[in-house]
N, C-alpha and C. Protein backbone atom coordinates (compact mmCIF):
# COMPACT_ATOMS: atom_id res chain seq x y z
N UNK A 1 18.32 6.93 24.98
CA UNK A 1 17.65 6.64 23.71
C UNK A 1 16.20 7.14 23.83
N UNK A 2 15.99 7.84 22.84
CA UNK A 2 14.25 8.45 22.71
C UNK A 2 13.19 7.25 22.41
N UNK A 3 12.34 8.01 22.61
CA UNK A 3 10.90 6.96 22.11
C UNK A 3 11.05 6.66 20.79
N UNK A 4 11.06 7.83 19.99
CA UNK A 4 11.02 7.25 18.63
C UNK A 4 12.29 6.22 18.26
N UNK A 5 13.47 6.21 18.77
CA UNK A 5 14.51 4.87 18.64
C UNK A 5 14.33 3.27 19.08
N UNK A 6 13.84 3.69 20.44
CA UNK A 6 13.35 2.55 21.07
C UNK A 6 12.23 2.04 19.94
N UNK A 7 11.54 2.51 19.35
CA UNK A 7 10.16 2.25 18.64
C UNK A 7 10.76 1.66 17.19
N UNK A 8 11.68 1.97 16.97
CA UNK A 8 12.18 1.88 15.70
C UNK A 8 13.54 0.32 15.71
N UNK A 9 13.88 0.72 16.55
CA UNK A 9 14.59 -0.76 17.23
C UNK A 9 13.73 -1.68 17.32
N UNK A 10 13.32 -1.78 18.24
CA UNK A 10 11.90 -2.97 18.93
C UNK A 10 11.31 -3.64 17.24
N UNK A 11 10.91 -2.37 16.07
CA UNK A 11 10.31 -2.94 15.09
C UNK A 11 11.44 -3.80 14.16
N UNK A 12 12.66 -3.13 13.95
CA UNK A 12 13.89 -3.80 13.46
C UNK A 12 14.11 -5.29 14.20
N UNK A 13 13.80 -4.99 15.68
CA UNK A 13 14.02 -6.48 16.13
C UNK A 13 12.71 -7.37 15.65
N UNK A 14 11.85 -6.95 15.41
CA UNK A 14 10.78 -8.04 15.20
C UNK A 14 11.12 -8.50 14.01
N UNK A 15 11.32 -7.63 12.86
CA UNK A 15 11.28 -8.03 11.53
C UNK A 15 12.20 -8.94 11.56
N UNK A 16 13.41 -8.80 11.98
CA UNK A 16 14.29 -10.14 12.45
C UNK A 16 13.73 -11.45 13.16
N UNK A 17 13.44 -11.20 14.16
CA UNK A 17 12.28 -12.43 14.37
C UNK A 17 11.96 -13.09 13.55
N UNK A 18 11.26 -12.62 12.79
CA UNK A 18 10.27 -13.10 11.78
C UNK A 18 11.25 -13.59 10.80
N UNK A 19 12.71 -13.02 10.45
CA UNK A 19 13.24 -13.71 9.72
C UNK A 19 14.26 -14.85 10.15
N UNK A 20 14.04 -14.89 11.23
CA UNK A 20 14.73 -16.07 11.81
C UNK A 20 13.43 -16.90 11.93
N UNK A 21 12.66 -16.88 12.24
CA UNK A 21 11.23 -17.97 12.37
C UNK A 21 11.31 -18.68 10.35
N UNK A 22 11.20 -17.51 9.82
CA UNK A 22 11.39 -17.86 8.49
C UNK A 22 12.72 -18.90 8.14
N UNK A 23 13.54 -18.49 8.50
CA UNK A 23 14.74 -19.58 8.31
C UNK A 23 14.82 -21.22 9.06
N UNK A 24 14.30 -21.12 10.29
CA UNK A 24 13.46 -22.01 11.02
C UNK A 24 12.77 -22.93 10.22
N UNK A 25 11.48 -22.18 9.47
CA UNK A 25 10.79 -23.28 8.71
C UNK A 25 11.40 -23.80 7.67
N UNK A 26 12.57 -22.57 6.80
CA UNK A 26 13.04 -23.65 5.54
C UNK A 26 13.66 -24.37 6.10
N UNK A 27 14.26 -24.33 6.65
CA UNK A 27 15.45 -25.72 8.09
C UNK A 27 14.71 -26.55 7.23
N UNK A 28 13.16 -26.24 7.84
CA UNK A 28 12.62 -27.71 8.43
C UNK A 28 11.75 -28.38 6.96
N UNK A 29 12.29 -27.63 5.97
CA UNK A 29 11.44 -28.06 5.05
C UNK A 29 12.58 -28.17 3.43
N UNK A 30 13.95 -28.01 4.01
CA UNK A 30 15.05 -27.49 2.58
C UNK A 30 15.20 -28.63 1.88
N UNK A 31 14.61 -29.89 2.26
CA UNK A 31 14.82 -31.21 0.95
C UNK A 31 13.33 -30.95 -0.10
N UNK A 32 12.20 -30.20 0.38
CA UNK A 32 11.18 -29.82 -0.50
C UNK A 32 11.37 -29.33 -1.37
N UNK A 33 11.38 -29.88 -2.80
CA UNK A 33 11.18 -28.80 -3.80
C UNK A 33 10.02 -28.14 -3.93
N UNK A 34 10.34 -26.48 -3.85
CA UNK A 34 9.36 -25.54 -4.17
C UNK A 34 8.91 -24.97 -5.30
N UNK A 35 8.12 -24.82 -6.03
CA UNK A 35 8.32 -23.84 -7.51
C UNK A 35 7.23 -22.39 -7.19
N UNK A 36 7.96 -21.78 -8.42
CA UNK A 36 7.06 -20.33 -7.65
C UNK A 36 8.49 -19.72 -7.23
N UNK A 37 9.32 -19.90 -6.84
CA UNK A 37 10.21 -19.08 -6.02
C UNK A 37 10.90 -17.87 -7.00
N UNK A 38 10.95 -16.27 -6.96
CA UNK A 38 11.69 -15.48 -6.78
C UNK A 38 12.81 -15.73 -6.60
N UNK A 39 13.79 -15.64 -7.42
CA UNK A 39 15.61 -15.52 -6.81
C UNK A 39 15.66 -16.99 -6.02
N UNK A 40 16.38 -16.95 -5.26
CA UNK A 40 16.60 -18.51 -4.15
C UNK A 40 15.45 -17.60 -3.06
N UNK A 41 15.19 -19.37 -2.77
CA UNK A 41 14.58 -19.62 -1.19
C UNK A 41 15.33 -18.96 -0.16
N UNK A 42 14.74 -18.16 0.07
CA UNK A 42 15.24 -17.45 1.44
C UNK A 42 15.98 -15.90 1.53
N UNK A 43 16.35 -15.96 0.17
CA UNK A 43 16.93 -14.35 -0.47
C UNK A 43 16.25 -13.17 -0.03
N UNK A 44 14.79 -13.18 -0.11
CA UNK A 44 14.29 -12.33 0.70
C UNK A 44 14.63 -11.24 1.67
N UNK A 45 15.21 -12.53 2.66
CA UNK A 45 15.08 -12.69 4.33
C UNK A 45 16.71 -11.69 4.25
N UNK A 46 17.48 -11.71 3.14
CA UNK A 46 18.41 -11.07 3.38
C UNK A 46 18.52 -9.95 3.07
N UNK A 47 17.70 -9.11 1.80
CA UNK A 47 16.95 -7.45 1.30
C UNK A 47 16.05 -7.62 2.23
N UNK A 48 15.06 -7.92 2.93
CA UNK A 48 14.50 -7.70 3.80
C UNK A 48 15.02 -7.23 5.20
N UNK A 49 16.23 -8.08 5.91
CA UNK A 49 16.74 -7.80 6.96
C UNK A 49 17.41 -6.05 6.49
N UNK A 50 18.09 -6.34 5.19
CA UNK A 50 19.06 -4.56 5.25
C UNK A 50 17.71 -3.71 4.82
N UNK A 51 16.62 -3.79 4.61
CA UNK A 51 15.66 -2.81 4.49
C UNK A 51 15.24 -2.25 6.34
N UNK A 52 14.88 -3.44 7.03
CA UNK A 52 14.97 -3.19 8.46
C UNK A 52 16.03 -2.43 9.07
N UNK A 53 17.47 -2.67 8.78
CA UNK A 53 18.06 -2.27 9.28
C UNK A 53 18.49 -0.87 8.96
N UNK A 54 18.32 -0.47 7.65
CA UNK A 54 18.31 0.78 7.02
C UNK A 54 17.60 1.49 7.83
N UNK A 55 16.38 1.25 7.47
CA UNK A 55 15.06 1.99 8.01
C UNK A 55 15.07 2.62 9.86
N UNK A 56 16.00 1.56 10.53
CA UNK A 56 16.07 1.51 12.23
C UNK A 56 17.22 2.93 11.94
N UNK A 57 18.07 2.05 11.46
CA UNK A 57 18.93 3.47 11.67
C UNK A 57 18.73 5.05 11.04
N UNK A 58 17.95 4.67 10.08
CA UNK A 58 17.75 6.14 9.54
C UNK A 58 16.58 7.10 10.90
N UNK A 59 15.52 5.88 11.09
CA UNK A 59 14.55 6.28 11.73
C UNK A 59 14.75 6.77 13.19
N UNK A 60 15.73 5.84 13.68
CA UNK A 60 15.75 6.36 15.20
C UNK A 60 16.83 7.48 15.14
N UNK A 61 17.87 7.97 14.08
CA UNK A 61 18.69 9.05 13.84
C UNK A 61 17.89 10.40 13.52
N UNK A 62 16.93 10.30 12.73
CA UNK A 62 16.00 11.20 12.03
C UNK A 62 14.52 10.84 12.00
N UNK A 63 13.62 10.81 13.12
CA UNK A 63 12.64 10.20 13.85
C UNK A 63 11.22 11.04 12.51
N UNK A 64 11.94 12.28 11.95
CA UNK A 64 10.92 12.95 11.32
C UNK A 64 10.55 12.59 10.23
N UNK A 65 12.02 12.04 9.66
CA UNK A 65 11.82 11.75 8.22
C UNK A 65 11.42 10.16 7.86
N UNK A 66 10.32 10.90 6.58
CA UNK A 66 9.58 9.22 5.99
C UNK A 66 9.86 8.33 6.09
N UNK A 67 11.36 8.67 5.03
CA UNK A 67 11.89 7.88 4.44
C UNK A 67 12.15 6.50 5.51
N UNK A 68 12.97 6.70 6.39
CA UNK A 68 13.19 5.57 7.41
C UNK A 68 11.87 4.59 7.91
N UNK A 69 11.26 5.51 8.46
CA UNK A 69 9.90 4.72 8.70
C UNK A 69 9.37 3.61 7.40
N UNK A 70 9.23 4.35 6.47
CA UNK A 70 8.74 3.70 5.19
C UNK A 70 9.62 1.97 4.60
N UNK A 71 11.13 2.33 4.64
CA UNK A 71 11.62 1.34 4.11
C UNK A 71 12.02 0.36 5.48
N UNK A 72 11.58 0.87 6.85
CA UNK A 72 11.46 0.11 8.11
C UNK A 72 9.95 -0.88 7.92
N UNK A 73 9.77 -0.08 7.91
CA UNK A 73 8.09 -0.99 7.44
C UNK A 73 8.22 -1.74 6.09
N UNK A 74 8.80 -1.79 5.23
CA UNK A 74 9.34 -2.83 3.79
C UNK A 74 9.91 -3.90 4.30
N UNK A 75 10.80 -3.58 5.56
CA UNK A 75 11.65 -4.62 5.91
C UNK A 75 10.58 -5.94 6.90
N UNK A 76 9.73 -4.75 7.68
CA UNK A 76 8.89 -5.80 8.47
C UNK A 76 8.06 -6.64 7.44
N UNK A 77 7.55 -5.61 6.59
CA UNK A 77 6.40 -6.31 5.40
C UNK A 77 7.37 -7.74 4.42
N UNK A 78 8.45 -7.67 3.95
CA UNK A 78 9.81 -8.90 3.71
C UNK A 78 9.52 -9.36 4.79
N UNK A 79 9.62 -9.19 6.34
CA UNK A 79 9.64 -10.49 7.30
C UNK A 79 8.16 -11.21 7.00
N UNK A 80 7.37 -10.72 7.63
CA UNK A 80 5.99 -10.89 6.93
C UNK A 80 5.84 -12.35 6.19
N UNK A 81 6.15 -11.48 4.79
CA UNK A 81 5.86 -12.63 3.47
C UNK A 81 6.83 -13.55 3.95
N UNK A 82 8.40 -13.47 3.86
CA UNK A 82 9.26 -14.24 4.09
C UNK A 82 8.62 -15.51 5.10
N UNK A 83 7.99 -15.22 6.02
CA UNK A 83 7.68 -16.00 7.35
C UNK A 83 6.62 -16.69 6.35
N UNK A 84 5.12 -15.98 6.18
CA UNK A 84 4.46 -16.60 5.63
C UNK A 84 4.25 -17.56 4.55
N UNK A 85 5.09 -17.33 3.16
CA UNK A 85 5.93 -18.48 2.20
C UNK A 85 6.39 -19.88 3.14
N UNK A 86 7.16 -19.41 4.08
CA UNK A 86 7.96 -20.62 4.52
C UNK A 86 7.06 -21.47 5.14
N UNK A 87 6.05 -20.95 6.37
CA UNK A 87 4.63 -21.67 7.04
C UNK A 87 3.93 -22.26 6.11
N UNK A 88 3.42 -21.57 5.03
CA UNK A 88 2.61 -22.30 4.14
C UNK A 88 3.69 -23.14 3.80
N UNK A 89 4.62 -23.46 3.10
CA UNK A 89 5.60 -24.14 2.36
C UNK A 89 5.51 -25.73 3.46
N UNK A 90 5.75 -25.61 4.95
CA UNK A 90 6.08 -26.05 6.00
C UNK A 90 4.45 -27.16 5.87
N UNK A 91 3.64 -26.43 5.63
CA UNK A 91 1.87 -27.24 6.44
C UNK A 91 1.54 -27.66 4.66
N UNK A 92 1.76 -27.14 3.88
CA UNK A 92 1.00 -27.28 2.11
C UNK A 92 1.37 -27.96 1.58
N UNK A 93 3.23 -27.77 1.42
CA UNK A 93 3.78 -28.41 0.12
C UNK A 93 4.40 -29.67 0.82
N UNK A 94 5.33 -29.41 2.06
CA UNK A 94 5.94 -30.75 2.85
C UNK A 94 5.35 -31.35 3.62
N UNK A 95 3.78 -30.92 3.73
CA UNK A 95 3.04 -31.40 4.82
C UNK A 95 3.80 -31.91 5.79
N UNK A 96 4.41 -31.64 6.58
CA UNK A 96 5.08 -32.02 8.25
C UNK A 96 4.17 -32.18 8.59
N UNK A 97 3.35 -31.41 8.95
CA UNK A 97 2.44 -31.16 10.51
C UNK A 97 0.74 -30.65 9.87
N UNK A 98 0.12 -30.94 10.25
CA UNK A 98 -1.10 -30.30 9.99
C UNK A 98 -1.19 -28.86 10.54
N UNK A 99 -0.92 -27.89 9.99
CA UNK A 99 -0.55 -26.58 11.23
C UNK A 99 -1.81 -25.36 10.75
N UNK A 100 -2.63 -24.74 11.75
CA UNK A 100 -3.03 -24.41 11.49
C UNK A 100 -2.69 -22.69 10.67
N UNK A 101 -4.18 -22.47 9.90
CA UNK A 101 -3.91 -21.11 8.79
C UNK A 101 -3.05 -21.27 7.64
N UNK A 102 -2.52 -22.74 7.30
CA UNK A 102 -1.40 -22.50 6.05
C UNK A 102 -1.90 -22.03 5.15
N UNK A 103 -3.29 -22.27 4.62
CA UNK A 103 -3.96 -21.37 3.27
C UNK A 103 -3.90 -20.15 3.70
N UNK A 104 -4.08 -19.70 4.67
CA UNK A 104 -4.07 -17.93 5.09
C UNK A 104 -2.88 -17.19 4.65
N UNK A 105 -1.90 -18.29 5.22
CA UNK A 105 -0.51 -17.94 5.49
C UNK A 105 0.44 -17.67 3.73
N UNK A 106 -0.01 -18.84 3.17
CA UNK A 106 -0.05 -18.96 1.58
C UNK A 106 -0.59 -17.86 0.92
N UNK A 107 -1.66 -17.26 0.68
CA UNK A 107 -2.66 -16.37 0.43
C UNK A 107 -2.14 -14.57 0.88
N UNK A 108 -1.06 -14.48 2.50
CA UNK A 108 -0.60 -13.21 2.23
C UNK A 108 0.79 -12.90 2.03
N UNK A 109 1.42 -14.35 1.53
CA UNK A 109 2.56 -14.24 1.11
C UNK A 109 2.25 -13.91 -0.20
N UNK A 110 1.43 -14.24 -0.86
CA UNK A 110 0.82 -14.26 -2.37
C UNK A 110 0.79 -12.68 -2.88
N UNK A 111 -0.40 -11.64 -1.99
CA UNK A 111 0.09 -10.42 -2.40
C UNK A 111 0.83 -9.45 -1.93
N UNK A 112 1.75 -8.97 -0.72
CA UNK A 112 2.46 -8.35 0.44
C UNK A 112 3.39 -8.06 -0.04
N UNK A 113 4.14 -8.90 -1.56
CA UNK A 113 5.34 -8.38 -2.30
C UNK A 113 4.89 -6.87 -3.22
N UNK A 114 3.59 -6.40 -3.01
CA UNK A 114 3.18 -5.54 -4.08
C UNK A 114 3.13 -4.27 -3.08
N UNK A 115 3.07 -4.24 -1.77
CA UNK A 115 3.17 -3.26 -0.81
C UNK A 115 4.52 -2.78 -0.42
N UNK A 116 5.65 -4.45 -0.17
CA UNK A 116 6.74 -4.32 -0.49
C UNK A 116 7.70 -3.36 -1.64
N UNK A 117 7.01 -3.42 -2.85
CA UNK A 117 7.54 -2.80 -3.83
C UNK A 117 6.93 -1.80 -3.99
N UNK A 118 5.95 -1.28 -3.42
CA UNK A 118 5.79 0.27 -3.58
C UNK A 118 6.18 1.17 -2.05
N UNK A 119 6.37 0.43 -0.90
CA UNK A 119 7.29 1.18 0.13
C UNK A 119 8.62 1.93 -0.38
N UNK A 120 9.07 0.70 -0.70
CA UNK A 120 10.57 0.95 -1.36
C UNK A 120 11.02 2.00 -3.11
N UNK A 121 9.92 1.33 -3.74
CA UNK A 121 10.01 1.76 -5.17
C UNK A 121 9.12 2.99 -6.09
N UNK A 122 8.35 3.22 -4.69
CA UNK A 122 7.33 4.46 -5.03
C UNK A 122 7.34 5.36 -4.07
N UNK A 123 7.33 4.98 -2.50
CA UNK A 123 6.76 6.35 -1.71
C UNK A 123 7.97 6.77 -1.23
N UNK A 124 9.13 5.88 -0.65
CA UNK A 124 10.31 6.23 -0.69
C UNK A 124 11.11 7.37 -1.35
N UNK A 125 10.80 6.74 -2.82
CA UNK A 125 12.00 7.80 -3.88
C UNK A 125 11.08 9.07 -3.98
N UNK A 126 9.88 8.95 -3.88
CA UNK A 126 9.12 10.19 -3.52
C UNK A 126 9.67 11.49 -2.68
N UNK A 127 9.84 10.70 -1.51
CA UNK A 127 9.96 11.47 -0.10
C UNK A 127 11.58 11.58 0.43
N UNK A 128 12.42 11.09 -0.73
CA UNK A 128 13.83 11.62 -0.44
C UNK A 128 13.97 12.41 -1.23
N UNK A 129 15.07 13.01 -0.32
CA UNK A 129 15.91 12.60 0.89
C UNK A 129 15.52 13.32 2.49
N UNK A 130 14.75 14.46 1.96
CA UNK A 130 14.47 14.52 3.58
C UNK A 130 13.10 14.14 3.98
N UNK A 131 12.02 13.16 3.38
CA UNK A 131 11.19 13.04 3.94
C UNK A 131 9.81 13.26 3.48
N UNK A 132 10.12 14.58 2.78
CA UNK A 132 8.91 15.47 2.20
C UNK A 132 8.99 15.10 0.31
N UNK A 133 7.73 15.50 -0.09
CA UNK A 133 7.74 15.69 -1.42
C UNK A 133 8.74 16.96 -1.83
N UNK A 134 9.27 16.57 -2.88
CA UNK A 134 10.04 18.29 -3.35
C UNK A 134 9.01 19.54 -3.62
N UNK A 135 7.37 18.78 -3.80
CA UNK A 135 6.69 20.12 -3.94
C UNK A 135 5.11 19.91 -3.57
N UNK A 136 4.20 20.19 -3.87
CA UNK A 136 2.95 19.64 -3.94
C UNK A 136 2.69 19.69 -5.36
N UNK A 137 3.34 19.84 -6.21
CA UNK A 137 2.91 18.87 -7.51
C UNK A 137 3.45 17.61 -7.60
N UNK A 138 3.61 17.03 -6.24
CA UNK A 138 3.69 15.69 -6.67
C UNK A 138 2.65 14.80 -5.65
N UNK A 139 2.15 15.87 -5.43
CA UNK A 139 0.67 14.56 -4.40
C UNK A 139 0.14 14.29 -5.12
N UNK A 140 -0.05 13.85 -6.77
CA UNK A 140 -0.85 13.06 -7.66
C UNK A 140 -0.23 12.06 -7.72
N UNK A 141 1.06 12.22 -7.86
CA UNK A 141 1.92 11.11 -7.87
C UNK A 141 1.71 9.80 -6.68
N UNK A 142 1.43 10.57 -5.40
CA UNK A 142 1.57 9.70 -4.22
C UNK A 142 0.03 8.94 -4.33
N UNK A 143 -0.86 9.95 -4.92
CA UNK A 143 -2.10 9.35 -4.62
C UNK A 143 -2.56 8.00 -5.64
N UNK A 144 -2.00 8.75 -7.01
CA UNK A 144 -1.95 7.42 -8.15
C UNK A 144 -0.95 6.32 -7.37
N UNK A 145 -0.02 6.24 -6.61
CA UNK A 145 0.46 5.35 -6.28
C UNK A 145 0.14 4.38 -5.37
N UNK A 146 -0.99 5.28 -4.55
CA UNK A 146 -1.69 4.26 -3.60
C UNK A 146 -2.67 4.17 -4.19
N UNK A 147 -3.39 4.59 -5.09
CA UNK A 147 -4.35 3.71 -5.83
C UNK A 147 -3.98 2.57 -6.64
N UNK A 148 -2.82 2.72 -7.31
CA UNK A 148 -2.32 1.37 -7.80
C UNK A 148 -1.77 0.12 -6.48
N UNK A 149 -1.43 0.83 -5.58
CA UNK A 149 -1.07 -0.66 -4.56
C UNK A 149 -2.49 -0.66 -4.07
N UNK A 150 -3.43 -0.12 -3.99
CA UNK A 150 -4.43 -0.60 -3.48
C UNK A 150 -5.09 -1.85 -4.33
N UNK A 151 -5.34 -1.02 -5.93
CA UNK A 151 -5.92 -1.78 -6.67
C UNK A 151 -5.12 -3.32 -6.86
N UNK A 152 -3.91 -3.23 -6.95
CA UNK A 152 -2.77 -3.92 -7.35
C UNK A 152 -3.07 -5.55 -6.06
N UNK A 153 -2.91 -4.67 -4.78
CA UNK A 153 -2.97 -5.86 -3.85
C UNK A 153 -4.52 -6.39 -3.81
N UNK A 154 -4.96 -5.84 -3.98
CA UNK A 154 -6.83 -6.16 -3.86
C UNK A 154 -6.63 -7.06 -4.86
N UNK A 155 -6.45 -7.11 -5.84
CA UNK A 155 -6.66 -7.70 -7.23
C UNK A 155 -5.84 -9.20 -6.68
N UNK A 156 -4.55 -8.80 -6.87
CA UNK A 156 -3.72 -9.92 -6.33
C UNK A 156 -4.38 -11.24 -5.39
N UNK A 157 -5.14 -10.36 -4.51
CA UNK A 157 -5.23 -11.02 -3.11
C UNK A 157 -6.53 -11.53 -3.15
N UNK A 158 -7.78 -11.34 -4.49
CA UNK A 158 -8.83 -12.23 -4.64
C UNK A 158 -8.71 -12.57 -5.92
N UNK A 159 -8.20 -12.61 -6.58
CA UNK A 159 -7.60 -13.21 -7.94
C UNK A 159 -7.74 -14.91 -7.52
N UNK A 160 -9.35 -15.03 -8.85
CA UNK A 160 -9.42 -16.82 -8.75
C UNK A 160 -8.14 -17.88 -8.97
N UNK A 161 -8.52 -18.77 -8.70
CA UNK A 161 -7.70 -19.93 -9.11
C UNK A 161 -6.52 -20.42 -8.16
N UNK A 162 -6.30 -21.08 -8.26
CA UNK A 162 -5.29 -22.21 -7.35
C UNK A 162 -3.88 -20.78 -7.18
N UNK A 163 -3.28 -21.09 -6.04
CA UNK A 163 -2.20 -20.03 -5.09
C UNK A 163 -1.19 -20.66 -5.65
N UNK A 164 -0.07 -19.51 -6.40
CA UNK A 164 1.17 -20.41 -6.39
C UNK A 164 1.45 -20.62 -5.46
């Protein structure tokens, strides 16, 4: 197995991690009612895991192309939030434990779904199927697109008022 597989595995295994740590905390927190939730509690953790796993296999098969890397990194960014929702959920809403960072933890579950959805829903469909743009008339495209997740998560992520 090459570097770039091993590298691409290792990250597939973390994002799993993270979604087992995530499942961990709803365990420990599933008589809490939550509001705010997307789809069910924990749904995530399951488009998140096949984004990881997509991404491992495309990536360590075809080490060159974007595409894998990109929706490998969606899947870690789903473990991510997934983990972070559940921690905050765990120290905020069920108070168990006094644990430290739950406002932190609350705060980048809050915007990370907007990076999420432009891995997958912008730079992705960009860069298939092999990787590349079909031309260079479309690097406006890529660049308006990271100016909108820039602006998009910035905004999100100091946007006053109480955190769902």
């Amino acid at each position: 197995m090459n570097r770039s597989a091993k590298l691409a595995w290792g990250l597939c295994g973390f994002a799993f991690a993270l979604f087992v740590a995530a499942l961990i905390m709803q365990l420990l927190t599933l008589s809490t009612p939550v509001g705010g939730v997307f789809g069910s509690r924990g749904l995530q953790s399951i488009a998140g895991g096949a984004f990881a796993l997509l991404g491992a296999l495309i990536a360590a098969r075809k080490p060159a192309n974007a595409v894998g890397w990109l929706v490998l990194a969606a899947g870690i960014g789903a473990g991510i939030q997934q983990f972070a929702w559940e921690y905050a959920t765990y120290g905020l809403v069920a108070r168990r434990a006094d644990v430290a960072l739950a406002e932190v933890a609350a705060w980048v579950s809050g915007w990370t779904w907007i990076l999420i959805v432009a891995l997958v829903g912008v730079f992705s469909i960009l860069l298939f199927p092999n990787g590349r743009l079909l031309s260079s008339r479309w690097r406006p495209a890529v660049w308006l697109g990271m100016a909108g997740v820039l602006v998009g998560s910035f905004g999100d992520a100091v946007l006053p008022g109480p955190m769902a």
